[in-house]
C-alpha atoms as a PDB file:
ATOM      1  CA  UNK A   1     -32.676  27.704 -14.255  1.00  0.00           C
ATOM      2  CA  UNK A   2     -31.068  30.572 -12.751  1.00  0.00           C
ATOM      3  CA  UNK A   3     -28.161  29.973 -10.037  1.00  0.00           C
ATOM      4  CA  UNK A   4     -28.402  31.212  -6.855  1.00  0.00           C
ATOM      5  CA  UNK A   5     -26.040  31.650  -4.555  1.00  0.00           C
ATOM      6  CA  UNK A   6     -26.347  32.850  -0.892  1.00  0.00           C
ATOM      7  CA  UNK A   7     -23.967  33.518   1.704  1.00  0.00           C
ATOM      8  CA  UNK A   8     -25.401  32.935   5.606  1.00  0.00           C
ATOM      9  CA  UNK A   9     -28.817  31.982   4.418  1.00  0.00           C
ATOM     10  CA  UNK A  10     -29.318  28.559   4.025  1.00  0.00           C
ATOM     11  CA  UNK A  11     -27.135  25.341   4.480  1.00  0.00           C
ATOM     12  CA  UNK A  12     -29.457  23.572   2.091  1.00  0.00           C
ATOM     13  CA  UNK A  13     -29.718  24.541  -1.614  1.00  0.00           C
ATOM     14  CA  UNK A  14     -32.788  23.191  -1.911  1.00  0.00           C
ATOM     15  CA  UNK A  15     -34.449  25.365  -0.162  1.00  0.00           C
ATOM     16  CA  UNK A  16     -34.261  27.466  -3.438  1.00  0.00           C
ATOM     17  CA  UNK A  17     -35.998  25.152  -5.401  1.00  0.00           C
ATOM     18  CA  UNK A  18     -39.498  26.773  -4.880  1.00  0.00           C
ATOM     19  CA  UNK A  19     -38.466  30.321  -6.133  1.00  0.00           C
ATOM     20  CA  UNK A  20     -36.028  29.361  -9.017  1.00  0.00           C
ATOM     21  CA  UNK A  21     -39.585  28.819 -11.404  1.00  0.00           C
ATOM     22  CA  UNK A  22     -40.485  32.080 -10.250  1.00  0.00           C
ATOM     23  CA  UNK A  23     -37.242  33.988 -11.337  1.00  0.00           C
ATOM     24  CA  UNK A  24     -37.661  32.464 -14.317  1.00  0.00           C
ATOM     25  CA  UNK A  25     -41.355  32.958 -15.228  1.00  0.00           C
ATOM     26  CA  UNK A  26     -40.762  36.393 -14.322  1.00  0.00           C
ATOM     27  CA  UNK A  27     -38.051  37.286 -16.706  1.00  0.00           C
ATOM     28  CA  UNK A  28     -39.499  35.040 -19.325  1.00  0.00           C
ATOM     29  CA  UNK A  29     -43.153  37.703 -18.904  1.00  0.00           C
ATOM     30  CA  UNK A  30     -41.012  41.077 -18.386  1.00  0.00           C
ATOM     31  CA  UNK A  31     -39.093  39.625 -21.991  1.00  0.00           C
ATOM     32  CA  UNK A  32     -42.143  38.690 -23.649  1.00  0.00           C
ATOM     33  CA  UNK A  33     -43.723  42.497 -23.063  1.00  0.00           C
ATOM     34  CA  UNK A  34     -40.304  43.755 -24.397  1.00  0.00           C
ATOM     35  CA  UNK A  35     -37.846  44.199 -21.370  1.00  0.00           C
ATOM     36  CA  UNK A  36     -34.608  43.892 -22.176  1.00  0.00           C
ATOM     37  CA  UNK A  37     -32.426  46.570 -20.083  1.00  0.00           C
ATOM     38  CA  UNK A  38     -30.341  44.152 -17.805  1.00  0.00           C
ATOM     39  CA  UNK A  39     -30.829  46.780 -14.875  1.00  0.00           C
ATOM     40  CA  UNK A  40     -34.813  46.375 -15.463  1.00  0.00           C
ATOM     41  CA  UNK A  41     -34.461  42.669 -15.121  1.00  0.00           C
ATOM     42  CA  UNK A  42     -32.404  42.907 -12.146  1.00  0.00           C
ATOM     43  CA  UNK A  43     -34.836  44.615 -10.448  1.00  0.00           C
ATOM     44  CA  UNK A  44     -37.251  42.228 -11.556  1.00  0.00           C
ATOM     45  CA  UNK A  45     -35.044  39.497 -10.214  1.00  0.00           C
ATOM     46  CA  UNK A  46     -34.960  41.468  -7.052  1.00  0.00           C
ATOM     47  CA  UNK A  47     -38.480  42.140  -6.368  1.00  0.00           C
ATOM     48  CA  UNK A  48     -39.272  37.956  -7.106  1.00  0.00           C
ATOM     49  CA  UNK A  49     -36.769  37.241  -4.677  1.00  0.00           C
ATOM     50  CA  UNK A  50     -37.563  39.889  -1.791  1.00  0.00           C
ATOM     51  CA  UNK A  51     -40.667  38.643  -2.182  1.00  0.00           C
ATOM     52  CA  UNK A  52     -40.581  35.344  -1.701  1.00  0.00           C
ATOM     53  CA  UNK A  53     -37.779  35.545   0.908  1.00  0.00           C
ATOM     54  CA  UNK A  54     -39.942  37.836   2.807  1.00  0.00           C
ATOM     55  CA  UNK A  55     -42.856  35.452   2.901  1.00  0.00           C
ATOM     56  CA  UNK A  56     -41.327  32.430   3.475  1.00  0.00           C
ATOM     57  CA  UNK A  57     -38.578  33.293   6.192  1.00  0.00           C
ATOM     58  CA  UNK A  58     -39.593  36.686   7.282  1.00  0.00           C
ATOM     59  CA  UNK A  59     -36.291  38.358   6.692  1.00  0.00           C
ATOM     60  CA  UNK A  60     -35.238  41.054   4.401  1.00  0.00           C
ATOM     61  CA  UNK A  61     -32.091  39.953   2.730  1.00  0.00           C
ATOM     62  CA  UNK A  62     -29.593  42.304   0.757  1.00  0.00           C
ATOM     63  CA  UNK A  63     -30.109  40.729  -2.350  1.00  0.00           C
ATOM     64  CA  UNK A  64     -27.899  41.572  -5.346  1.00  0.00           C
ATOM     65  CA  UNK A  65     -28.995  40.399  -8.957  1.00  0.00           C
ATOM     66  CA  UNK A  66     -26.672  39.779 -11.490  1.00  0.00           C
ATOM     67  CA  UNK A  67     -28.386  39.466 -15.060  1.00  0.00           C
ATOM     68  CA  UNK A  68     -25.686  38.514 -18.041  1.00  0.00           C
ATOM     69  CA  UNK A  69     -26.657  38.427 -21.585  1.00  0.00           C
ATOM     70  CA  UNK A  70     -26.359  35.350 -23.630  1.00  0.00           C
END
């Protein structure tokens, strides 16, 4: 799945097992329906994670998504 990595967050890395299938669902839909600018899929990344970080914790991190091509 995709790696996270957070500085000042969380102690705990599981506490990113919960959003990790949701990062990847998203990128596998925004794919399938022909996506494939990195910068697109960042913000993608970004708006899954805000989300969900925002929900959970209440907090609006700086998040910065780094999509590499395989």
């Amino acid at each position: 799945g995709p790696d996270i990595h957070a500085r000042g967050f969380a102690e705990d890395e599981t506490v990113f097992d919960e959003v990790r299938p949701r990062i990847a669902d998203a990128i596998a839909s925004s794919v399938a329906e022909g996506m494939n600018d990195p910068y697109q899929l960042q913000q993608v990344v970004r708006r899954v994670v805000g989300r969900w970080v925002n929900e959970s914790y209440r907090r609006r991190p700086m998040i910065i998504p780094l999509v590499v091509e395989a």
